[in-house]
Protein backbone atom coordinates (compact mmCIF):
# COMPACT_ATOMS: atom_id res chain seq x y z
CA UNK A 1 43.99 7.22 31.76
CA UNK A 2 46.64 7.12 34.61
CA UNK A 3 49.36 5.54 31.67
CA UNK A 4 50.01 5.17 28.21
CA UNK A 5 49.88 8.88 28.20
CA UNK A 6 53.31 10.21 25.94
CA UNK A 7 56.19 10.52 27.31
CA UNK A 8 55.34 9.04 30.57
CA UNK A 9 52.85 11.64 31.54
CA UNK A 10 51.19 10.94 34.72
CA UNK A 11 47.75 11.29 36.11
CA UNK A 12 48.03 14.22 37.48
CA UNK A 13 49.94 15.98 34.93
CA UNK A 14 48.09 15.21 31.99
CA UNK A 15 46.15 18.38 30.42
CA UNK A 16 42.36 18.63 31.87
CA UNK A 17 41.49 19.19 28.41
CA UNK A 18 43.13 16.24 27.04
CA UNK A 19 41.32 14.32 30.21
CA UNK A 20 37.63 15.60 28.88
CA UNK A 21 38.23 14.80 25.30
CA UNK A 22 39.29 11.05 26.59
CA UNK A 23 36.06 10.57 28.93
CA UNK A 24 33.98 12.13 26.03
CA UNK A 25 35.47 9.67 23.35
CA UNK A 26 34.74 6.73 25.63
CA UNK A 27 31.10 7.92 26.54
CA UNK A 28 30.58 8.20 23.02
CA UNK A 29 32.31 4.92 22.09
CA UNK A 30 29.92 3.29 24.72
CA UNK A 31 26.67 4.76 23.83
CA UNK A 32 27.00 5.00 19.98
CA UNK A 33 25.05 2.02 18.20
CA UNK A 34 27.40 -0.33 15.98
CA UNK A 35 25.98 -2.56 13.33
CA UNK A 36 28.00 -5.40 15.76
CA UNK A 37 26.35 -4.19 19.43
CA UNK A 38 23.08 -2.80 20.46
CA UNK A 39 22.35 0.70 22.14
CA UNK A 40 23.64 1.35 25.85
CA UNK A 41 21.52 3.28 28.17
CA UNK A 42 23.36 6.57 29.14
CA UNK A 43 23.12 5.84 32.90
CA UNK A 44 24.38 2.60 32.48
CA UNK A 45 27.17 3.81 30.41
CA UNK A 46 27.59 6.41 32.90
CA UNK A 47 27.59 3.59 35.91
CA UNK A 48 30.02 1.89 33.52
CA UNK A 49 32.85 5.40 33.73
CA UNK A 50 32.12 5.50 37.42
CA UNK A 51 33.67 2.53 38.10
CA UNK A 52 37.07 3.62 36.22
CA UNK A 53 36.81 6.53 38.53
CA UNK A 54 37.39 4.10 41.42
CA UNK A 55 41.01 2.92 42.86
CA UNK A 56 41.74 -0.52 41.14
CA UNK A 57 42.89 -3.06 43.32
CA UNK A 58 46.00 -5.18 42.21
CA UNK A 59 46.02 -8.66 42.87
CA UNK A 60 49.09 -9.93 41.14
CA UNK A 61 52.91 -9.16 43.25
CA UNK A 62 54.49 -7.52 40.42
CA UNK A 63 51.17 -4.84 39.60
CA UNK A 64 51.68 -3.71 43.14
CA UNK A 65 55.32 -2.04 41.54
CA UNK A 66 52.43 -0.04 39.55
CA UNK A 67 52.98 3.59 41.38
CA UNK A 68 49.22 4.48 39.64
CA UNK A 69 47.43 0.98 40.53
CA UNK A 70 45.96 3.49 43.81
CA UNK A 71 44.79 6.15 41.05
CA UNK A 72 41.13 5.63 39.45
CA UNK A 73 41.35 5.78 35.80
CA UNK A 74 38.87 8.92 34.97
CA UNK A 75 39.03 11.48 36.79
CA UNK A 76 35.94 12.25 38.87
CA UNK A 77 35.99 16.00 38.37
CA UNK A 78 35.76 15.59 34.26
CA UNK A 79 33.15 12.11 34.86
CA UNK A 80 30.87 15.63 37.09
CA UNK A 81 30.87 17.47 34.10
CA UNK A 82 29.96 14.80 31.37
CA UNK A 83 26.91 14.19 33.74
CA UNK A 84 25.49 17.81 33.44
CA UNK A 85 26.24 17.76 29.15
CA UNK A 86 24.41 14.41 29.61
CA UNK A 87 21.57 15.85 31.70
CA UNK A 88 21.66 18.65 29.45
CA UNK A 89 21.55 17.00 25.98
CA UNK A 90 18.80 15.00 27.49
CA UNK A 91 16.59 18.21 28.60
CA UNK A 92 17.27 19.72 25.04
CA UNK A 93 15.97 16.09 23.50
CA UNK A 94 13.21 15.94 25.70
CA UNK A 95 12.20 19.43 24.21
CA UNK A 96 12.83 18.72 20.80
CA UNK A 97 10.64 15.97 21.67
CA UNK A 98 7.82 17.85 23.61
CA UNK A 99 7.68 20.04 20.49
CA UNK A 100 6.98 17.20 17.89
CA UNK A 101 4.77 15.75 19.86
CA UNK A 102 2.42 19.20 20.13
CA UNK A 103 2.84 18.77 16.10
CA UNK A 104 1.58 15.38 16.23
CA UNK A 105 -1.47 16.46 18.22
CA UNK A 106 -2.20 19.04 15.78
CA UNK A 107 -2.24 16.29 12.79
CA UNK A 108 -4.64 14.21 14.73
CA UNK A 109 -6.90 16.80 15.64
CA UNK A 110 -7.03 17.69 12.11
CA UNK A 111 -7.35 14.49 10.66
CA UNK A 112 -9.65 13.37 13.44
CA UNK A 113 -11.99 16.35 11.82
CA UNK A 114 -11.38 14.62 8.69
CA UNK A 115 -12.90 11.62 9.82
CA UNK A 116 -16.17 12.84 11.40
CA UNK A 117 -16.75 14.64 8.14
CA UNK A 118 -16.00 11.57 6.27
CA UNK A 119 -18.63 9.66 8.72
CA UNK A 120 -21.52 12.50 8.06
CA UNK A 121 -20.76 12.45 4.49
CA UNK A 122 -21.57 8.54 4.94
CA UNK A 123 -24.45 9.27 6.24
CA UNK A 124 -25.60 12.14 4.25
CA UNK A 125 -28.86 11.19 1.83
CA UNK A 126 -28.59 14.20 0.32
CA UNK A 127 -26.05 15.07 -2.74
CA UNK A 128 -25.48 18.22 -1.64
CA UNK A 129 -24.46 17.99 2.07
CA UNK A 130 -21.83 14.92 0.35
CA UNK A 131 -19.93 17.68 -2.11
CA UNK A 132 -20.50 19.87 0.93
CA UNK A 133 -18.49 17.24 3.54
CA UNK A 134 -16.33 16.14 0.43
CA UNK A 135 -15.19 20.35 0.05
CA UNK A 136 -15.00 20.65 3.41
CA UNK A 137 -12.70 17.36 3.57
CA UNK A 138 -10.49 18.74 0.65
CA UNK A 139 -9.78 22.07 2.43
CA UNK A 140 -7.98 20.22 5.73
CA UNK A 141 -5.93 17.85 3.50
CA UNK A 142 -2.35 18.34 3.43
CA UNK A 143 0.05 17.79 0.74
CA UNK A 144 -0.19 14.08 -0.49
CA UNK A 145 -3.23 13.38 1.59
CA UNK A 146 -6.51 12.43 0.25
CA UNK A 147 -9.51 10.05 1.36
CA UNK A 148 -8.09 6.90 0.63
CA UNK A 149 -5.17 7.80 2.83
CA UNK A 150 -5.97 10.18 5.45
CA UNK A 151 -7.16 7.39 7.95
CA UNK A 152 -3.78 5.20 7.73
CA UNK A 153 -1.99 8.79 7.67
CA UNK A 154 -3.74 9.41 10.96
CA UNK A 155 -3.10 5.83 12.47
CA UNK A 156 0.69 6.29 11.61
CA UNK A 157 0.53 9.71 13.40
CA UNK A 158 -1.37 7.79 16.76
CA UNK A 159 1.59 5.32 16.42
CA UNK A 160 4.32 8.33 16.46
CA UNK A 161 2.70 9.87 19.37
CA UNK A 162 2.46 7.07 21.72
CA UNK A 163 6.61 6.16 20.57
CA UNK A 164 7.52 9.69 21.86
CA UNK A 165 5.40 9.59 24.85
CA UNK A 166 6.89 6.40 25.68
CA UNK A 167 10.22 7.93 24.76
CA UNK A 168 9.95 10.91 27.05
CA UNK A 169 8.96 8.01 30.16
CA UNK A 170 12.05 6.83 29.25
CA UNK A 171 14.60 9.92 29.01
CA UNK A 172 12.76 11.15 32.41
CA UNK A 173 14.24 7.92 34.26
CA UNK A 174 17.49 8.29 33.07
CA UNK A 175 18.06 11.90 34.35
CA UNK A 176 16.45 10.21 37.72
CA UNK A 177 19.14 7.89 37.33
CA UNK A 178 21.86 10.16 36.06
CA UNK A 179 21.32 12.86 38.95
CA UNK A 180 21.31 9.84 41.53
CA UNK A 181 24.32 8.88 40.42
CA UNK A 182 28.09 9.69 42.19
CA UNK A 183 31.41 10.17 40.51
C-alpha cells in the first residue's frame, strides 16, 4: 500500500481511512470462499497481512532506487485494529453459536421424551396406556413432525449439535491464535 496510491501519494500520507478500507478489502478477499479456492483460516489470513506489515527486502540493484522498499506494506496500526473486529466478530459468532446450540438441546430433550414414550407404548399390552403414550406423543410434536419422523428428526439434531460443538473448538483456537499474534 506504500505505491500505486493516486497521484503519487505516499505511505505516510495516504488517508488512515483509505488505509482500513484497503486491509479490510484484502482480509475479506483472503478469507471469503470462491467457487475456484477453499476457505482460509482467519489467523492464517491474519499471519498472511502480518507479513506485508514487515520491511521488504530488495534484492535486485535497480529496486534499491525504490525510496518505499524500507516501508512494510500495511500498516501495523490498522493490521491492530482488524485483529480486535476479528476477535470481536468471532466472540459475537461464538454466541450466536452458544445460543443455537441451547436450542438444539432443547429439541433433543424433547424428542428424546418422544422416544421413551414411543418405547413404553411398545411395550404397553394394554390399548389404553398405547392411545395414552400415542396422545401424549402428539402433544410434544412440532410442526411437520410425526412418528415416522421424529427419530431421524432427532438424529439430524445430534448431528447439528456435535458440528457446532466442534465449531466452537475451533473458533476458540483461532482467537488463541489471533491474540498470540503481533502486527
Amino acid at each position: 500500500m506504500d505505491h500505486g496510491y493516486p497521484n503519487n501519494v505516499t505511505k505516510k500520507d495516504i488517508p488512515y481511512y483509505a488505509q482500513i478500507i484497503h486491509i479490510a478489502d484484502v482480509f475479506d478477499a483472503i478469507v471469503t470462499k470462491r467457487q475456484y479456492k477453499t476457505h482460509v483460516n482467519i489467523s492464517d489470513t491474519l499471519k498472511l497481512l502480518i507479513r506485508d506489515t514487515q520491511p521488504t527486502r530488495q534484492t535486485v540493484a535497480l529496486d534499491l532506487l525504490n525510496t518505499f522498499s524500507k516501508d512494510g506494506k500495511i500498516n501495523p496500526k490498522v493490521l491492530k485494529v482488524l485483529f480486535k473486529v476479528v476477535i470481536d466478530d468471532t466472540l459475537y459468532e461464538m454466541s450466536c453459536t452458544l445460543e443455537y446450540m441451547e436450542y438444539l438441546k432443547d429439541q433433543i430433550k424433547r424428542l428424546t421424551k418422544i422416544q421413551k414414550f414411543d418405547e413404553k407404548m411398545k411395550g404397553s399390552k394394554r390399548q389404553s396406556e398405547i392411545d395414552y403414550y400415542k396422545d401424549y406423543m402428539r402433544l410434544l410434536f412440532e410442526r411437520g413432525e410425526n412418528y415416522e419422523n421424529y427419530r431421524q428428526i432427532l438424529s439430524e439434531y445430534n448431528d447439528a449439535l456435535d458440528v457446532k460443538e466442534d465449531l466452537i473448538g475451533k473458533l476458540k483456537r483461532e482467537i488463541e491464535i489471533i491474540k498470540a499474534l503481533k502486527a
